[in-house]
PDB file of N, CA and C in Angstrom:
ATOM      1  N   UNK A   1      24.971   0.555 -24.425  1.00  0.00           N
ATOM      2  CA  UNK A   1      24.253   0.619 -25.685  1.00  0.00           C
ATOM      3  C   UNK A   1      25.100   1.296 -26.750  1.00  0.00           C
ATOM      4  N   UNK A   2      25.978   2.530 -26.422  1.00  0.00           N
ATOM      5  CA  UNK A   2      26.428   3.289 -27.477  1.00  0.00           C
ATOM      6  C   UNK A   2      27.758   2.649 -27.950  1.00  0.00           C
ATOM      7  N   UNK A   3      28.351   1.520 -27.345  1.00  0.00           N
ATOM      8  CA  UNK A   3      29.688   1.025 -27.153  1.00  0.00           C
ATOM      9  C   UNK A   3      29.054   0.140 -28.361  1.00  0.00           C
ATOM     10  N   UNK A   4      27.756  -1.089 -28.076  1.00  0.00           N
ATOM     11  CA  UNK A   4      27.153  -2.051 -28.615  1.00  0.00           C
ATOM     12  C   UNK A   4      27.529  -0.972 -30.574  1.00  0.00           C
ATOM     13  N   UNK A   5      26.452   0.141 -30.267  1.00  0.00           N
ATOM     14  CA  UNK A   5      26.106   0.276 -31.773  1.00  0.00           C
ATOM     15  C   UNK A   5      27.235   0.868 -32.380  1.00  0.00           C
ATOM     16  N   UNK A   6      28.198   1.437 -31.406  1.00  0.00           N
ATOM     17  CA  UNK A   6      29.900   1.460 -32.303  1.00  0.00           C
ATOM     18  C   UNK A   6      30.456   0.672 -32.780  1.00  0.00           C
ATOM     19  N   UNK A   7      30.069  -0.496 -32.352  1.00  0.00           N
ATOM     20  CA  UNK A   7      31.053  -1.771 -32.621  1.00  0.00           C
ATOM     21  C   UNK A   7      30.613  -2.480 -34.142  1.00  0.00           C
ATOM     22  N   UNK A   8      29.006  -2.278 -34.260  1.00  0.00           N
ATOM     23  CA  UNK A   8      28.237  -2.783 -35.116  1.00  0.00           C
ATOM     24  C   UNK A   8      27.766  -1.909 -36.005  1.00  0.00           C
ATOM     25  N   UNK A   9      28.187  -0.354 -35.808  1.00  0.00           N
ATOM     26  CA  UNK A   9      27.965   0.825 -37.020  1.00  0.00           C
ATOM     27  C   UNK A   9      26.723   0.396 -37.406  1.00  0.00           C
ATOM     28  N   UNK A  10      25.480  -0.219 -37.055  1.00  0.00           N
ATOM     29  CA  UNK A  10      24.328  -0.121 -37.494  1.00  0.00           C
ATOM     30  C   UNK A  10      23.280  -0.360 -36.238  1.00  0.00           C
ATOM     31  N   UNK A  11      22.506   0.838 -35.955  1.00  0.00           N
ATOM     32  CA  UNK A  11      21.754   1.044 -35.009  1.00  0.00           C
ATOM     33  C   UNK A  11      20.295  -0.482 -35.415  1.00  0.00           C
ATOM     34  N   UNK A  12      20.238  -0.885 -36.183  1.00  0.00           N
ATOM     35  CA  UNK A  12      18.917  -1.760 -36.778  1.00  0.00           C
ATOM     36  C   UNK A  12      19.270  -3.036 -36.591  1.00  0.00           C
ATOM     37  N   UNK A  13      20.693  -2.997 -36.659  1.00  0.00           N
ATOM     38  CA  UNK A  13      21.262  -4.458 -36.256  1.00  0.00           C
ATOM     39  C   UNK A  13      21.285  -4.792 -34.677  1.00  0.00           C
ATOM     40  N   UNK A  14      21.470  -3.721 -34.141  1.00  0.00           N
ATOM     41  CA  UNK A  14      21.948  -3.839 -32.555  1.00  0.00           C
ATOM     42  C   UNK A  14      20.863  -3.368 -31.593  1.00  0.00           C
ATOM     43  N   UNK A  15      19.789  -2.469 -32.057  1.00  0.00           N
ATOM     44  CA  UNK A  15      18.672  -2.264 -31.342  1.00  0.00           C
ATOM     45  C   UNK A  15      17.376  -2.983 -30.675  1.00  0.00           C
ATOM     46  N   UNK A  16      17.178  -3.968 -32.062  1.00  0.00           N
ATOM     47  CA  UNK A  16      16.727  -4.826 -31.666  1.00  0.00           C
ATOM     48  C   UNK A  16      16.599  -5.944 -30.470  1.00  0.00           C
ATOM     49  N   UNK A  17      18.068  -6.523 -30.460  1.00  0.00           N
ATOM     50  CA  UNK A  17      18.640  -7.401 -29.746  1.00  0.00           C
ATOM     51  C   UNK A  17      18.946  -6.468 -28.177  1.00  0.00           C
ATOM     52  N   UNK A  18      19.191  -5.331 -28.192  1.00  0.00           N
ATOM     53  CA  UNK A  18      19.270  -4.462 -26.916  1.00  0.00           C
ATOM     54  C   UNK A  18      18.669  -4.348 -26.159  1.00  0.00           C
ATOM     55  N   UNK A  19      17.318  -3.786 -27.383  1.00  0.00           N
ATOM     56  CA  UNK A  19      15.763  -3.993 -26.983  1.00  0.00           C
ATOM     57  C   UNK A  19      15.277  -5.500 -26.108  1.00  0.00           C
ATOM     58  N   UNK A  20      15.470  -6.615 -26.909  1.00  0.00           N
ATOM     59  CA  UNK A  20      14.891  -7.130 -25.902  1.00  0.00           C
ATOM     60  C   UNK A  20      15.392  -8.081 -25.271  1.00  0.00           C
ATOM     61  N   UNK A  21      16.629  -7.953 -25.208  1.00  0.00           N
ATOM     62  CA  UNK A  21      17.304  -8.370 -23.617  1.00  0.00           C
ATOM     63  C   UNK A  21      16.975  -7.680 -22.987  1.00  0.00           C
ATOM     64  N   UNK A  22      16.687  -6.427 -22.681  1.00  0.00           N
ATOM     65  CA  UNK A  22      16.383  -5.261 -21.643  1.00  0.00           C
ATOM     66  C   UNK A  22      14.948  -5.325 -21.274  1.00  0.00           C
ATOM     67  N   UNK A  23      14.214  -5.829 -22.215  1.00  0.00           N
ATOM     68  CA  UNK A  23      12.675  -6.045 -22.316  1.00  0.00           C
ATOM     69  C   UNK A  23      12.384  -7.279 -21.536  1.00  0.00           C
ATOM     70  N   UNK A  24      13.768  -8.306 -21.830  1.00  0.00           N
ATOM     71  CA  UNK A  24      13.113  -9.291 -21.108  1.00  0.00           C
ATOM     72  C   UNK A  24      13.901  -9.661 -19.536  1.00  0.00           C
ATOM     73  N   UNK A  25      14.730  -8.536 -19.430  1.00  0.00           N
ATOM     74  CA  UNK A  25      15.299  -8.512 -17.808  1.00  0.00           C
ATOM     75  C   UNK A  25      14.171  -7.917 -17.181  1.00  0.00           C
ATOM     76  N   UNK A  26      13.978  -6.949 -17.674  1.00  0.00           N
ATOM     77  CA  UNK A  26      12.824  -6.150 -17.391  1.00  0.00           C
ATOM     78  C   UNK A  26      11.403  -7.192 -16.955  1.00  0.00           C
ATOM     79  N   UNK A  27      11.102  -7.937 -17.618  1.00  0.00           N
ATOM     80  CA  UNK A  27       9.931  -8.677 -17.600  1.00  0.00           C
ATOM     81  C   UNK A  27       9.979  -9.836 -16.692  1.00  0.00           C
ATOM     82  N   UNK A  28      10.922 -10.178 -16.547  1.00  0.00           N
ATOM     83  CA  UNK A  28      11.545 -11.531 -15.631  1.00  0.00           C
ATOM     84  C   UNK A  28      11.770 -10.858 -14.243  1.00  0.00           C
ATOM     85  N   UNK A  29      12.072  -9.688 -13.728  1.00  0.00           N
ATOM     86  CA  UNK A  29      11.880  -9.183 -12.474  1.00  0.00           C
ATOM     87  C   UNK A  29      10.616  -9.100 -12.208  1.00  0.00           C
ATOM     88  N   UNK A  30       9.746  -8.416 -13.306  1.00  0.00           N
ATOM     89  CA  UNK A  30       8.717  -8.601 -12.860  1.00  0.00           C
ATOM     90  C   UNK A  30       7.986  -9.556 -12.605  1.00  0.00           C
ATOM     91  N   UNK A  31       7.846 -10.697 -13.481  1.00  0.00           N
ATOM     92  CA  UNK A  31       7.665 -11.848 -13.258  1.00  0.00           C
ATOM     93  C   UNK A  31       8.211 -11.967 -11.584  1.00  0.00           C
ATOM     94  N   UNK A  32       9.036 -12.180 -11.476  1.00  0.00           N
ATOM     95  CA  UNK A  32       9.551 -12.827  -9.865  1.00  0.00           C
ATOM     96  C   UNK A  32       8.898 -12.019  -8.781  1.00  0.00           C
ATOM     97  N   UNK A  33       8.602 -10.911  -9.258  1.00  0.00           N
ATOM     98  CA  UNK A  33       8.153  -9.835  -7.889  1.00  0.00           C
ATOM     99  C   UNK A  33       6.661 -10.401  -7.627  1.00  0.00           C
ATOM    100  N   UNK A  34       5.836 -10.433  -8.779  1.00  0.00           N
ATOM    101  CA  UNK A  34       4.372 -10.773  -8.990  1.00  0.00           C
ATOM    102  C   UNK A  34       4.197 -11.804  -8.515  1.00  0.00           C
ATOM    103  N   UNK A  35       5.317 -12.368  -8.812  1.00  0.00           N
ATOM    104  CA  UNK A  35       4.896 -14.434  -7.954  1.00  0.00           C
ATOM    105  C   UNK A  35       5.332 -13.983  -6.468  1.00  0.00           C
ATOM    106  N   UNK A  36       6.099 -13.293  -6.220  1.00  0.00           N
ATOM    107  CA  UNK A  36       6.150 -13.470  -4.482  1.00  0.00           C
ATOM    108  C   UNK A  36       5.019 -12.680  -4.408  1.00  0.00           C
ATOM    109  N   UNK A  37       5.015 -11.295  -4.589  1.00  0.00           N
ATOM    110  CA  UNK A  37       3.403 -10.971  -3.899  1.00  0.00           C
ATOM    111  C   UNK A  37       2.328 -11.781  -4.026  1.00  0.00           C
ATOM    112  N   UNK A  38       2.147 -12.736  -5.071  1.00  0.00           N
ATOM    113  CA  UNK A  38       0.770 -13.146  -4.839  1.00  0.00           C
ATOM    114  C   UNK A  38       0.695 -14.594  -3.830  1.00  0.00           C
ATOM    115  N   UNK A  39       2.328 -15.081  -3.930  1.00  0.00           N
ATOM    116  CA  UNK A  39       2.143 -16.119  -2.357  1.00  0.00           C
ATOM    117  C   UNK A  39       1.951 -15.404  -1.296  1.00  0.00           C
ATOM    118  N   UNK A  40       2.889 -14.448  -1.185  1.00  0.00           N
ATOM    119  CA  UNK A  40       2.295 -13.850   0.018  1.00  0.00           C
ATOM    120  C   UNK A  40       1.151 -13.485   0.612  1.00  0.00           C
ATOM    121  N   UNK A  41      -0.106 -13.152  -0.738  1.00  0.00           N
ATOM    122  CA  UNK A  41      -1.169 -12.570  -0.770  1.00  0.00           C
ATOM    123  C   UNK A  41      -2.039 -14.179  -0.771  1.00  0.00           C
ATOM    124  N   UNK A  42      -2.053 -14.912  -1.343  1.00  0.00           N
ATOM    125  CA  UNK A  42      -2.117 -16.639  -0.976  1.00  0.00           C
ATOM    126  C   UNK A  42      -1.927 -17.078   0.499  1.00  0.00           C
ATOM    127  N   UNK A  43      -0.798 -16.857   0.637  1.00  0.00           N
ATOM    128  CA  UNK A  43      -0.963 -17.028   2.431  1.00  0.00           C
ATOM    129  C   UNK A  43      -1.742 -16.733   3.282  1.00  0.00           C
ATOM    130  N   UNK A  44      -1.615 -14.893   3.009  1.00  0.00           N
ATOM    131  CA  UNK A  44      -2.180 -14.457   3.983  1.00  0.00           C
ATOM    132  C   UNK A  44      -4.220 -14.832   3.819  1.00  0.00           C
ATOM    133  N   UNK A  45      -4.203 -15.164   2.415  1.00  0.00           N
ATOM    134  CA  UNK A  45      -5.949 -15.469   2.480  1.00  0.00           C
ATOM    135  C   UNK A  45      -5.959 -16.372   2.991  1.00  0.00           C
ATOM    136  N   UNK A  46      -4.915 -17.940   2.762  1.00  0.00           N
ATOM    137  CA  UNK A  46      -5.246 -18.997   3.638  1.00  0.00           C
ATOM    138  C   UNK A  46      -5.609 -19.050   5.394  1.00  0.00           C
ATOM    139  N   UNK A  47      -4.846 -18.173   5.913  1.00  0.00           N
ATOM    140  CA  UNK A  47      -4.815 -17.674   6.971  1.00  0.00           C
ATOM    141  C   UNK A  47      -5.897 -17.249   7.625  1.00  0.00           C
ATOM    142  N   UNK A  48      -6.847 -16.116   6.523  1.00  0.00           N
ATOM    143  CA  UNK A  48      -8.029 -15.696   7.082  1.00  0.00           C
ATOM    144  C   UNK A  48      -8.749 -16.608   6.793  1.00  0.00           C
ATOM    145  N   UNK A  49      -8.605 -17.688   5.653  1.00  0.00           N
ATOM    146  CA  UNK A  49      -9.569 -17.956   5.535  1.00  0.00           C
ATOM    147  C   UNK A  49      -9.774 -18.996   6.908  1.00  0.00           C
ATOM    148  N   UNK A  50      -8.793 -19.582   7.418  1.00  0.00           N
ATOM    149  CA  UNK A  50      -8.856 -20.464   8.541  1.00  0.00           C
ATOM    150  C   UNK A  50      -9.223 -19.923   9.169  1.00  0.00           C
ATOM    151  N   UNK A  51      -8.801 -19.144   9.801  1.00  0.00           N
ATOM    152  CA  UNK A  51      -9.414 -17.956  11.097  1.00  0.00           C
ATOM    153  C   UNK A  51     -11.191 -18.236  11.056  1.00  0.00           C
ATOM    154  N   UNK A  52     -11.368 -17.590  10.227  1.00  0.00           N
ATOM    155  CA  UNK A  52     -13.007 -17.374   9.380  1.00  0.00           C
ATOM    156  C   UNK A  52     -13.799 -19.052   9.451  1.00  0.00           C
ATOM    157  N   UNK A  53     -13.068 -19.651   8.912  1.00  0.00           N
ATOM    158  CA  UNK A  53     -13.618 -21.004   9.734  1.00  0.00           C
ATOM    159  C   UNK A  53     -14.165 -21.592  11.114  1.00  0.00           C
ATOM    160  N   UNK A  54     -12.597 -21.305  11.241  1.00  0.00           N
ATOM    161  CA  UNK A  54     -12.899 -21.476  12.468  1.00  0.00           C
ATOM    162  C   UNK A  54     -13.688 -21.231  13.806  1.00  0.00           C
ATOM    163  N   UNK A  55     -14.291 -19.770  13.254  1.00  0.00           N
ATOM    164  CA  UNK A  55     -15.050 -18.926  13.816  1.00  0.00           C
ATOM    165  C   UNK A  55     -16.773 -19.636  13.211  1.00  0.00           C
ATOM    166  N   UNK A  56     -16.972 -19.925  12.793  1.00  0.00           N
ATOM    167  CA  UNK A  56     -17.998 -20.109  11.612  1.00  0.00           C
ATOM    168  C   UNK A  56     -18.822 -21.252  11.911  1.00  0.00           C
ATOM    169  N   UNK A  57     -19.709 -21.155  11.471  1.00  0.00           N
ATOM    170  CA  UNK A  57     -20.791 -22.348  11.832  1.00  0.00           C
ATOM    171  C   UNK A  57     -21.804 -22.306  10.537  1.00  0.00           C
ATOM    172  N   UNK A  58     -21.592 -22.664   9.645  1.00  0.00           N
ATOM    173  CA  UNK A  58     -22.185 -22.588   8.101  1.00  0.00           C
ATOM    174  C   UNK A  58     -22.425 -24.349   7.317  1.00  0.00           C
ATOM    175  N   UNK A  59     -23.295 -24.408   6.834  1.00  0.00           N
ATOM    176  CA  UNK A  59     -23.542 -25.843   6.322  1.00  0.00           C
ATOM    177  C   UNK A  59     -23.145 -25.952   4.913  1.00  0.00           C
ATOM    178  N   UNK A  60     -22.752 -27.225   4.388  1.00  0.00           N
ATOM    179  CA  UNK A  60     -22.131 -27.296   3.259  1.00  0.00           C
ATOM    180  C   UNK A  60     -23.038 -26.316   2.043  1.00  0.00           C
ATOM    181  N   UNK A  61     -24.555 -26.807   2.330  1.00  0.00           N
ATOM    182  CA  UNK A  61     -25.554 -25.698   1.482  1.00  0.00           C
ATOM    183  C   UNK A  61     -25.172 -24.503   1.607  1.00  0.00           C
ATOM    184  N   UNK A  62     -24.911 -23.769   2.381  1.00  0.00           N
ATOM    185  CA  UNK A  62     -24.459 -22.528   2.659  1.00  0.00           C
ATOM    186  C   UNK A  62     -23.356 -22.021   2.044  1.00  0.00           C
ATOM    187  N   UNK A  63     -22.410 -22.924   2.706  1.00  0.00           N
ATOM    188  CA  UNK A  63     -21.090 -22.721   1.714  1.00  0.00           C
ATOM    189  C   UNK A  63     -21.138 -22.788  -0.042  1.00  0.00           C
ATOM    190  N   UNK A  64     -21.550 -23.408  -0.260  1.00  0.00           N
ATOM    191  CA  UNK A  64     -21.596 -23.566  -1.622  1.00  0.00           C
ATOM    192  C   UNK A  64     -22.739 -22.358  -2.307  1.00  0.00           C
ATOM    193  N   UNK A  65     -24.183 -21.945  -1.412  1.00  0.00           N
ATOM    194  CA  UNK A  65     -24.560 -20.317  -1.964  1.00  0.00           C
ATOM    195  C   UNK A  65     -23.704 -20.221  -2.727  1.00  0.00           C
ATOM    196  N   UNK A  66     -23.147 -19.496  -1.082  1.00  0.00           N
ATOM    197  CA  UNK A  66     -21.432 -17.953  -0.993  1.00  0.00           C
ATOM    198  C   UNK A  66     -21.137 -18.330  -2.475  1.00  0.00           C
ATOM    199  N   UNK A  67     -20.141 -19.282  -1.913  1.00  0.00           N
ATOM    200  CA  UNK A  67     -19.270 -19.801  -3.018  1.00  0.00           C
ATOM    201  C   UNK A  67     -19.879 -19.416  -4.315  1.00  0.00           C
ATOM    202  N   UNK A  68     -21.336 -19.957  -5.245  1.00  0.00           N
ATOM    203  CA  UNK A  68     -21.926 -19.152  -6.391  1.00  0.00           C
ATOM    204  C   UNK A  68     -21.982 -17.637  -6.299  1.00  0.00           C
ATOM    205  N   UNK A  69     -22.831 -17.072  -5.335  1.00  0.00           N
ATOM    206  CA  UNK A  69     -22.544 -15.797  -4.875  1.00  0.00           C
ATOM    207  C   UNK A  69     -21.285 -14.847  -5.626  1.00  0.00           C
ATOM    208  N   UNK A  70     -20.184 -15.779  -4.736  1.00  0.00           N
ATOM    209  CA  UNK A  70     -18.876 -14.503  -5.258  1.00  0.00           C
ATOM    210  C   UNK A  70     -18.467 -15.042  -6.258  1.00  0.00           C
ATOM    211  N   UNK A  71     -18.766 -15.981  -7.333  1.00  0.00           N
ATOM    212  CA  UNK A  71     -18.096 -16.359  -8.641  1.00  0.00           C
ATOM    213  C   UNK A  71     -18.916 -15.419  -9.326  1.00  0.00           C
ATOM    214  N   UNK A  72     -20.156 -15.303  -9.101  1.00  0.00           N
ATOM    215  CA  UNK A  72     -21.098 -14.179  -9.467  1.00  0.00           C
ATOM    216  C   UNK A  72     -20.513 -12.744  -9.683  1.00  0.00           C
ATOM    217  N   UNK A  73     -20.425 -12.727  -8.632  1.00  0.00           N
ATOM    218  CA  UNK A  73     -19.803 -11.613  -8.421  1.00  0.00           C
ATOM    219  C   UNK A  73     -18.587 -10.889  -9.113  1.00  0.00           C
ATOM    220  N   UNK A  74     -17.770 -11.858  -9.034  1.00  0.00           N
ATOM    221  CA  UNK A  74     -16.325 -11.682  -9.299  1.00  0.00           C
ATOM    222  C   UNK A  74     -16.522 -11.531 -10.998  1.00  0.00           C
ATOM    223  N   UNK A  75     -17.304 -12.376 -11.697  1.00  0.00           N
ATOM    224  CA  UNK A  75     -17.609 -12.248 -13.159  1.00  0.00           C
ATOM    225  C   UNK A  75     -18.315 -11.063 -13.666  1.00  0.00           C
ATOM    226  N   UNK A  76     -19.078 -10.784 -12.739  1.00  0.00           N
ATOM    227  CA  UNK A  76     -19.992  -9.216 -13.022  1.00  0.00           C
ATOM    228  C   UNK A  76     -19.364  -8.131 -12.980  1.00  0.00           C
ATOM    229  N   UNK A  77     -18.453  -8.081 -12.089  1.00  0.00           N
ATOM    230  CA  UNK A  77     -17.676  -6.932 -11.235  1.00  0.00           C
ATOM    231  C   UNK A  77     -16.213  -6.589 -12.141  1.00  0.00           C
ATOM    232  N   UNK A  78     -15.902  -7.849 -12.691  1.00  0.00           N
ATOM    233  CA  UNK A  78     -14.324  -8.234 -13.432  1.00  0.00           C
ATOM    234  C   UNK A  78     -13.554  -8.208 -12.268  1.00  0.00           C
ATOM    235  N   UNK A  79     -13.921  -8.554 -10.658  1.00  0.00           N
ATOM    236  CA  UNK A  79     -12.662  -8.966  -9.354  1.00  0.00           C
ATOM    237  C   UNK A  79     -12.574  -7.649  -8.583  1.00  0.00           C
ATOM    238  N   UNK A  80     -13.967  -6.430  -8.934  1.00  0.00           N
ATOM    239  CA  UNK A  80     -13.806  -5.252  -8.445  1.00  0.00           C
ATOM    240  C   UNK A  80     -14.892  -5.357  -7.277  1.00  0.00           C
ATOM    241  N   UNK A  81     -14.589  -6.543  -6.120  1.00  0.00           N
ATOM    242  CA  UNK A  81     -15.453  -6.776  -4.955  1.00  0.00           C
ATOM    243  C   UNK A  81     -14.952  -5.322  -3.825  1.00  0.00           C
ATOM    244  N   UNK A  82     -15.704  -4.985  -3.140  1.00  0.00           N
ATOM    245  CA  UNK A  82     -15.056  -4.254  -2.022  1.00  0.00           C
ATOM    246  C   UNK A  82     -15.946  -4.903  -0.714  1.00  0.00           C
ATOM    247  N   UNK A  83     -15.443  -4.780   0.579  1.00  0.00           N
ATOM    248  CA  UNK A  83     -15.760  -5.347   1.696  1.00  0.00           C
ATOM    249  C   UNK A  83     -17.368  -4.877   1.831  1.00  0.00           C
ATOM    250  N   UNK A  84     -17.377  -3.652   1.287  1.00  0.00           N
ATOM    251  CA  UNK A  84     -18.568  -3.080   2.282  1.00  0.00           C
ATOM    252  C   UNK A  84     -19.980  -3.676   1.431  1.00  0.00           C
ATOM    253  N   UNK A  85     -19.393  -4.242  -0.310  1.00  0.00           N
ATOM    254  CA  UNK A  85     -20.580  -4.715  -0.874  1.00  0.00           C
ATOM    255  C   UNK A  85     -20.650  -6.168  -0.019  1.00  0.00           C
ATOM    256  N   UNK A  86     -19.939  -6.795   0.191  1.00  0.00           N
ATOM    257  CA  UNK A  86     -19.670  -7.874   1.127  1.00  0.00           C
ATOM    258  C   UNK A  86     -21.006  -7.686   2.140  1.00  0.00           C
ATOM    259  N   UNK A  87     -20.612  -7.008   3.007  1.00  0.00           N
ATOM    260  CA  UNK A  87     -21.698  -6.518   4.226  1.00  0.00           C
ATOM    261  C   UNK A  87     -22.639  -6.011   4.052  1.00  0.00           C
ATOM    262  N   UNK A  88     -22.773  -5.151   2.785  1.00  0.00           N
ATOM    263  CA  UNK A  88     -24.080  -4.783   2.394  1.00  0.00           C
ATOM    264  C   UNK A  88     -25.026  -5.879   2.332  1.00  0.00           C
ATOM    265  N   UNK A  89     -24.601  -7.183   1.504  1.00  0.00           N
ATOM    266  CA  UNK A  89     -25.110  -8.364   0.832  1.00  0.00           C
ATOM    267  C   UNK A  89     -25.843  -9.306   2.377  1.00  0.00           C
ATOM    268  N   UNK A  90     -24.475  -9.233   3.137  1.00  0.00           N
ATOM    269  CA  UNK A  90     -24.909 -10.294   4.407  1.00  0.00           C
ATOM    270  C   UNK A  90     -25.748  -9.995   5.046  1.00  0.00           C
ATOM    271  N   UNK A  91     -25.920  -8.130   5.489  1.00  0.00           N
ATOM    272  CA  UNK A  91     -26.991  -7.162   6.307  1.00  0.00           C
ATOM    273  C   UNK A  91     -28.296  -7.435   5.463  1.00  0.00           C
ATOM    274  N   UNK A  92     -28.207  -7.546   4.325  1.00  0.00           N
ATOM    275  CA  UNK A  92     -29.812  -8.025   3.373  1.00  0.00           C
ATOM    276  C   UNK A  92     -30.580  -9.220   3.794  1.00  0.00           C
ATOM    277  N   UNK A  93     -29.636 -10.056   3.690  1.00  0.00           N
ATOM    278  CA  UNK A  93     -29.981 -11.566   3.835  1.00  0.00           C
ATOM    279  C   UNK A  93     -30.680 -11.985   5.532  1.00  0.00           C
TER     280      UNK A  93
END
């Protein structure tokens, strides 16, 4: 940086452009990190969710409740579900 604004004797000319190349290396790692965790986190739901199938004996009516259920949910909550409201909900029913 200090080499950059020697060269260009004006900190307004060179800050900018410093700024956001650095802003956007910065943002592009993150970017890449966020997409692998969330395949990973994609996987691993596909996974349960098969498991959970497989185990399962539920009718399309049923499925489709749930399914309203946690869109419900997920919109009320803003995606702040925890397991135990999960089980609370199923122990009701």
């Amino acid at each position: 940086f200090y080499i950059g604004y020697l060269n260009t004797k004006n900190a307004g000319g060179f800050l900018p452009e410093a700024l956001s190349a650095m802003l956007t290396g910065t943002l592009d790692n993150f970017a890449g990190r966020m997409g692998s965790l969330l395949f990973k986190q994609g996987v691993d739901l596909n996974v349960l969710g098969q498991i959970i199938a497989y185990d399962t004996d539920i009718d399309e009516g049923e499925y489709q409740r749930l399914r309203g259920r946690a869109i419900r949910d997920m919109k009320r909550t803003n995606g702040r579900i925890s397991f135990k409201d999960a089980l609370d909900f199923q122990k009701s029913v």
